[in-house]
N, C-alpha and C. Protein backbone atom coordinates (compact mmCIF):
# COMPACT_ATOMS: atom_id res chain seq x y z
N UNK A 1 0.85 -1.17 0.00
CA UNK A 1 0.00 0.00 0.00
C UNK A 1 0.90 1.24 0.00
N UNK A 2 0.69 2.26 -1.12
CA UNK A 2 1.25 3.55 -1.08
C UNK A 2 0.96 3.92 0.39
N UNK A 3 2.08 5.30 0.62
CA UNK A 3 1.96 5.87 1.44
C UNK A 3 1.71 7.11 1.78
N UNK A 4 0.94 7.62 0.93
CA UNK A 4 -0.10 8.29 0.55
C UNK A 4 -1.33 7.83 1.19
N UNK A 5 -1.70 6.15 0.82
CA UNK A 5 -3.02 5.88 1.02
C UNK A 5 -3.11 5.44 2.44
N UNK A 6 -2.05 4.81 3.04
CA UNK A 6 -2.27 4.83 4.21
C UNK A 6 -2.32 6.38 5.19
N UNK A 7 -1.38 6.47 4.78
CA UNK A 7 -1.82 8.32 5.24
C UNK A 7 -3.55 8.70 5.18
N UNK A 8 -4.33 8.27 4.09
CA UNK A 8 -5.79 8.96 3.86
C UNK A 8 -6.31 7.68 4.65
N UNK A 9 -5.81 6.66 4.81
CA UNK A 9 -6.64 5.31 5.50
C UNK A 9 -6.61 5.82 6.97
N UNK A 10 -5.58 6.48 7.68
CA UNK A 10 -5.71 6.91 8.93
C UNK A 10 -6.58 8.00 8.81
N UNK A 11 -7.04 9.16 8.36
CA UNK A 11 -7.69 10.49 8.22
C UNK A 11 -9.07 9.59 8.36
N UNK A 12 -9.23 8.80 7.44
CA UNK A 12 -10.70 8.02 7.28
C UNK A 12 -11.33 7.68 8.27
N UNK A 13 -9.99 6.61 9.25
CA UNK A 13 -10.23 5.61 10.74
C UNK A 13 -10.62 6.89 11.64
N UNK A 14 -10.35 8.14 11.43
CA UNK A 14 -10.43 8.53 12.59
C UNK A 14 -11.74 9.78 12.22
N UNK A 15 -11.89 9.69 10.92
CA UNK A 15 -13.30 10.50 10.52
C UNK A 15 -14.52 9.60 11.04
N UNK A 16 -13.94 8.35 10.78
CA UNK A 16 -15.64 7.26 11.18
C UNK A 16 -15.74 7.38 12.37
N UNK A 17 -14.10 7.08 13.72
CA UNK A 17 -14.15 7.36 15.11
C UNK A 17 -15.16 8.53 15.45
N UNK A 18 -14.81 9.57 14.63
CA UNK A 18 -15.66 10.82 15.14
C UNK A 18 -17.08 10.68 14.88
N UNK A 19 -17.57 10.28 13.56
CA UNK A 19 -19.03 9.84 13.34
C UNK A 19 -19.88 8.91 14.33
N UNK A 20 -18.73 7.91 14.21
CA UNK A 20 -19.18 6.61 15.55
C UNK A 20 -19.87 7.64 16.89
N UNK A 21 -18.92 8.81 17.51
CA UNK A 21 -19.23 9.09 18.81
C UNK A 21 -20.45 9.97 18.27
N UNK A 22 -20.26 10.73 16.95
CA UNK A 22 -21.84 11.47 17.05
C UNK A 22 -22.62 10.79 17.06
N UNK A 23 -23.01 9.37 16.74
CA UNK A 23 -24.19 8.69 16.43
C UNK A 23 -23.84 7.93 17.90
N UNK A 24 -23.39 7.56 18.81
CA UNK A 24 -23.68 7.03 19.39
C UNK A 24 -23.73 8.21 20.79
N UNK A 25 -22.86 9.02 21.16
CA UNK A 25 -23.00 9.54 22.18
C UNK A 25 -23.50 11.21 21.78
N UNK A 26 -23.22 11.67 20.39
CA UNK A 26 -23.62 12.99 20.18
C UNK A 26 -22.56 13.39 20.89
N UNK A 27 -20.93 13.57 20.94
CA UNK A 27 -20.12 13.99 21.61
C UNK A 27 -18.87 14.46 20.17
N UNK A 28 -18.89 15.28 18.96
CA UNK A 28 -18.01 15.60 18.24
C UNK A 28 -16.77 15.87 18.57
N UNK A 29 -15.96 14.58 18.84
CA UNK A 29 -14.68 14.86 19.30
C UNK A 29 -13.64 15.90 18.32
N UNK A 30 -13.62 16.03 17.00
CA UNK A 30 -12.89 16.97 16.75
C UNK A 30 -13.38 18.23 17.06
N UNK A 31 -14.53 18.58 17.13
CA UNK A 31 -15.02 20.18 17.37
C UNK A 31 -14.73 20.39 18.83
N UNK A 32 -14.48 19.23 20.04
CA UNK A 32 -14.17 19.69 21.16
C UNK A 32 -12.60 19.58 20.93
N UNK A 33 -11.97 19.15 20.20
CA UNK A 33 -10.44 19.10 20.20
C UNK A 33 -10.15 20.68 19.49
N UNK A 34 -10.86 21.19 18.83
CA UNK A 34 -10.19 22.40 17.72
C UNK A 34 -11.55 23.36 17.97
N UNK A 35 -12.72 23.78 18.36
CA UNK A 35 -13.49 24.19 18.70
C UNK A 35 -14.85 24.52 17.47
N UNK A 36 -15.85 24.88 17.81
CA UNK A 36 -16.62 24.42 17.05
C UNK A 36 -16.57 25.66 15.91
N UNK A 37 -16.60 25.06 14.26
CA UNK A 37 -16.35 25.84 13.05
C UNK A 37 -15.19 26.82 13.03
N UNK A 38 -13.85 26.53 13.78
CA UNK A 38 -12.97 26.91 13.20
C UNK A 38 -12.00 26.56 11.94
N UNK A 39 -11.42 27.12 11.82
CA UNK A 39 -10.28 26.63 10.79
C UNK A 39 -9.94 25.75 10.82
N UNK A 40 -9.36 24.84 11.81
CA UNK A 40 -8.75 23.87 11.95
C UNK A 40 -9.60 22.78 12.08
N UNK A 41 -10.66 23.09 12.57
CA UNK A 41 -11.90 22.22 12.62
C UNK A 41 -12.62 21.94 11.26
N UNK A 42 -12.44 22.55 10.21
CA UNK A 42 -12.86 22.45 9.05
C UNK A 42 -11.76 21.85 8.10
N UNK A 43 -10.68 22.02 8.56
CA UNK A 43 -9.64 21.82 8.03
C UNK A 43 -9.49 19.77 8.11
N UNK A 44 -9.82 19.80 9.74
CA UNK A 44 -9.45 18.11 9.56
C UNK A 44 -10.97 17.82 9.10
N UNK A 45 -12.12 18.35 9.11
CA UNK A 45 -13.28 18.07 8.30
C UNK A 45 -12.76 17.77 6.36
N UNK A 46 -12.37 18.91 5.99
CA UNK A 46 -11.82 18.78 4.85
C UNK A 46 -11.07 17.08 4.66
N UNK A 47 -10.41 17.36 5.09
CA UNK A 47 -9.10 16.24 4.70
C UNK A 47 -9.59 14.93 4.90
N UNK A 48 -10.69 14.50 5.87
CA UNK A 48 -11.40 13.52 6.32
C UNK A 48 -11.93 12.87 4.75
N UNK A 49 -12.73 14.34 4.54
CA UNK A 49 -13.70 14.25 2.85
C UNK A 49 -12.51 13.54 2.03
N UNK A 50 -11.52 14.11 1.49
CA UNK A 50 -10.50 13.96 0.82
C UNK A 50 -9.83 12.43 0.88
N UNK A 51 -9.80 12.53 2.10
CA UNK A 51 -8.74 11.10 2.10
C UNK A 51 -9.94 10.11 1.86
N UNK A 52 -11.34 10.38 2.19
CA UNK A 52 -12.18 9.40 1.83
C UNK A 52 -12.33 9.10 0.10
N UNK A 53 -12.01 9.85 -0.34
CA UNK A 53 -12.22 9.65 -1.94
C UNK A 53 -11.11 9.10 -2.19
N UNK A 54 -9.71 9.26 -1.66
CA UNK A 54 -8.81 8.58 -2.01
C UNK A 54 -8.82 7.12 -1.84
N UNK A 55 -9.32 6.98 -1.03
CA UNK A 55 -9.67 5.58 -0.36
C UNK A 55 -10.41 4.79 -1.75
N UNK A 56 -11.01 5.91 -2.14
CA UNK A 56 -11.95 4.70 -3.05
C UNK A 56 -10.95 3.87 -3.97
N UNK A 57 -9.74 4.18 -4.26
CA UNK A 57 -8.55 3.45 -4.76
C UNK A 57 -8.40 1.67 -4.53
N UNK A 58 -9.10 2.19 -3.12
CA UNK A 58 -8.37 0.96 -2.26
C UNK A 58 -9.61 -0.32 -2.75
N UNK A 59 -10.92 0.32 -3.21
CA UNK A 59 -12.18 -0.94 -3.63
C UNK A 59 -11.43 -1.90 -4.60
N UNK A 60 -10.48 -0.90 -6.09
CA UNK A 60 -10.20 -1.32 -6.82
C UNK A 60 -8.82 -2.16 -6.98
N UNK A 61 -8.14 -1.71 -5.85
CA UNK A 61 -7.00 -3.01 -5.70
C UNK A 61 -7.00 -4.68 -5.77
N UNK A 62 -6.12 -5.03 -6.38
CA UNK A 62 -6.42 -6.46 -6.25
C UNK A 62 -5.06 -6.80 -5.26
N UNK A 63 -5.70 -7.62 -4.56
CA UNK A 63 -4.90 -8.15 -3.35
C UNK A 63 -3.95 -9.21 -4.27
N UNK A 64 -2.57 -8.91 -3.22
CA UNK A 64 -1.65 -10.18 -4.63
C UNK A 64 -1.78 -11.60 -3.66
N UNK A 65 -2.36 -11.45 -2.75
CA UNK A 65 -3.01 -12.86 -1.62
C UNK A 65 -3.96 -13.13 -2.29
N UNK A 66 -5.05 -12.31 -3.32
CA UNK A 66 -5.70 -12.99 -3.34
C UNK A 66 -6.26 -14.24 -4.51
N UNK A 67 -5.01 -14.32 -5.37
CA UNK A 67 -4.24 -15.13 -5.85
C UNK A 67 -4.37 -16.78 -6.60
């Protein structure tokens, strides 16, 4: 796996972490980490979006395991 994509595979793990706690506790851990609609808060919002499209790379891989 490029390392690029693992780079956007972590942004992803930790965009769903944050979704997970809105849907389960309603607790937006990045907006309490960076505060709510700032820059930086939009910023790892952004990149979340981003690395998720990159990801879509990863549907079309063929595993060389899987062989």
């Amino acid at each position: 796996m490029e390392t690029l994509q693992k780079i956007a595979l972590v942004f992803t793990i930790v965009g769903a972490v944050n979704w997970g706690l809105v849907g389960l506790l309603e607790f937006d851990l990045v907006a309490a980490l960076f505060g709510e609609a700032t820059i930086l808060t939009r910023l790892v919002y952004s990149l979340v979006g981003i690395t998720g499209l990159i990801n879509i790379g990863l549907l079309f891989m063929h595993s060389e395991h899987a062989k």
